[in-house]
C-alpha atoms as a PDB file:
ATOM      1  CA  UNK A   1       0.000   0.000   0.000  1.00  0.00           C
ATOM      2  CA  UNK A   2       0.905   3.562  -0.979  1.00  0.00           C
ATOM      3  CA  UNK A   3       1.655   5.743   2.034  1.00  0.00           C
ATOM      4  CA  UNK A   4       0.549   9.678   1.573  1.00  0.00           C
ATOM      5  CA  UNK A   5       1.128  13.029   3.437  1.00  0.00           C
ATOM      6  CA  UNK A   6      -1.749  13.384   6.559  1.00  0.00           C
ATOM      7  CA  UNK A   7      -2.937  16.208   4.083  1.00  0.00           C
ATOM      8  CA  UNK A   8      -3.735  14.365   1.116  1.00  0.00           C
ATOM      9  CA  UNK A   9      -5.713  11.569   3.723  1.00  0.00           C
ATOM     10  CA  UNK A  10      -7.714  14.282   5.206  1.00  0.00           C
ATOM     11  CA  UNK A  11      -8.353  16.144   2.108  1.00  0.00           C
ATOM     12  CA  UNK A  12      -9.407  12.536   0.531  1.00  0.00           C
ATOM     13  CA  UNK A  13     -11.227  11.276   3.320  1.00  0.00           C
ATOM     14  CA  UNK A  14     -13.125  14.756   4.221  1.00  0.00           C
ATOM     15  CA  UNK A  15     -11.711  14.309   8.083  1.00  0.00           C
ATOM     16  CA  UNK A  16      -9.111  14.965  10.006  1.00  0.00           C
ATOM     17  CA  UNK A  17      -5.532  13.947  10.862  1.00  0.00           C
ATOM     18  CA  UNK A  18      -3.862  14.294  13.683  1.00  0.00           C
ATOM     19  CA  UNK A  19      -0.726  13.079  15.704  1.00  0.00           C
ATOM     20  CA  UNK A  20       0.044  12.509  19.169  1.00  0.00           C
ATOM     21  CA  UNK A  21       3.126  12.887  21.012  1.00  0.00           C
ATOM     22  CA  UNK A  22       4.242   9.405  21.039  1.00  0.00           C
ATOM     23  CA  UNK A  23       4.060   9.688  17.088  1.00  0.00           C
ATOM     24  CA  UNK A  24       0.398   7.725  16.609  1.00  0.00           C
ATOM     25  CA  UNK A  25      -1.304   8.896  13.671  1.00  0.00           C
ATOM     26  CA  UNK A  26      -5.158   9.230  14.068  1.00  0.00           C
ATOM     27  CA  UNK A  27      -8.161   9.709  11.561  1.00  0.00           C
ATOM     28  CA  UNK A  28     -10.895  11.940  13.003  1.00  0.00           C
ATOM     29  CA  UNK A  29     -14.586  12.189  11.467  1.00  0.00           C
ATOM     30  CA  UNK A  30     -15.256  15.581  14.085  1.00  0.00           C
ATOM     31  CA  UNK A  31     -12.577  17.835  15.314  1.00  0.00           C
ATOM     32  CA  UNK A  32     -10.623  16.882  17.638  1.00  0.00           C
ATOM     33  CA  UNK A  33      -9.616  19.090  20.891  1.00  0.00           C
ATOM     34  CA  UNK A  34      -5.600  18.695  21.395  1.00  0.00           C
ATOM     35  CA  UNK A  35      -5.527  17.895  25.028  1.00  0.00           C
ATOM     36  CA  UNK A  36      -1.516  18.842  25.434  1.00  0.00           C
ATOM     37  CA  UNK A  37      -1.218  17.722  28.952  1.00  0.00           C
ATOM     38  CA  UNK A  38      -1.614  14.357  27.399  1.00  0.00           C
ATOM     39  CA  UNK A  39       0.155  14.767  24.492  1.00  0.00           C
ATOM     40  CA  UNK A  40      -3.043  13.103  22.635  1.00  0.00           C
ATOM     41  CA  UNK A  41      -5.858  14.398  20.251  1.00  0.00           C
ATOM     42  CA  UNK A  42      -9.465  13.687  21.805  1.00  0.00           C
ATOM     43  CA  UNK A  43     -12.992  13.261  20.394  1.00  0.00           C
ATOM     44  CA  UNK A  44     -16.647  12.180  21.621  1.00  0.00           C
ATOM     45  CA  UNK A  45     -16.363   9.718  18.862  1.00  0.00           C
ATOM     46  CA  UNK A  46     -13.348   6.834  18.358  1.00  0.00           C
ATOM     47  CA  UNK A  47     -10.542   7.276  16.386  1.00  0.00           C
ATOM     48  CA  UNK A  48      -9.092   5.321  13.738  1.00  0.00           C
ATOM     49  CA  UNK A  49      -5.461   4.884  13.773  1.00  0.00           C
ATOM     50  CA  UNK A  50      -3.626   5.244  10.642  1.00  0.00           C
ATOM     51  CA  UNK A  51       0.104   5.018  11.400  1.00  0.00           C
ATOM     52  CA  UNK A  52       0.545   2.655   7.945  1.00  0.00           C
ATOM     53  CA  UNK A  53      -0.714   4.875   5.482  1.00  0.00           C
ATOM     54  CA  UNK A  54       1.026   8.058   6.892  1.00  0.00           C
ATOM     55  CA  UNK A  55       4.480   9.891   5.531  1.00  0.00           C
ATOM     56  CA  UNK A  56       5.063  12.065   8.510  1.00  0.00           C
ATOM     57  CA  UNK A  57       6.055  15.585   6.846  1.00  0.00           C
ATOM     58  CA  UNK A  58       9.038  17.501   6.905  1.00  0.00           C
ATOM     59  CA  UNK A  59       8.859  19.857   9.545  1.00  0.00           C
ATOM     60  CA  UNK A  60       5.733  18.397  10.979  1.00  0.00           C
ATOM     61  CA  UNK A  61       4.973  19.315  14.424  1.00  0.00           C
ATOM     62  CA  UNK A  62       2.336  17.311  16.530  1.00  0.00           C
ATOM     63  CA  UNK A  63       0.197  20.169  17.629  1.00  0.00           C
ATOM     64  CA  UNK A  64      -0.573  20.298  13.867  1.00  0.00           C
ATOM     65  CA  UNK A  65      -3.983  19.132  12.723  1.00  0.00           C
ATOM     66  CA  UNK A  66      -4.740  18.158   9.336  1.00  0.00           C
ATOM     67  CA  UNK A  67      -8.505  19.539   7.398  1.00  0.00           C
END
């Protein structure tokens, strides 16, 4: 399988991308609230995690979220 940039998944998809700390990538279907205490991305609704299909960007920071 092809990996692509969190942008091209979100813009794809229609959701959103985001990282945590650890370096877990997650797909989103609502917006996610970055709770930075945790160093995680959180939701009302579960998360898919992507980490397979993701090439993490140059320059990428993990407060970043992906539309």
């Amino acid at each position: 399988m092809r990996k692509r940039t969190p942008q091209e998944i979100a813009d794809f998809f229609g959701c959103y991308i985001a990282q945590d700390r650890d370096g877990s990538w997650y797909l989103y279907d609502e917006k996610p609230i970055e709770w930075s205490v945790y160093g995680t991305w959180s939701t009302e609704k579960a998360a898919i995690k992507i980490n397979e299909l993701v090439i993490t960007p140059e320059c990428h920071d993990w407060t970043r979220l992906y539309e």
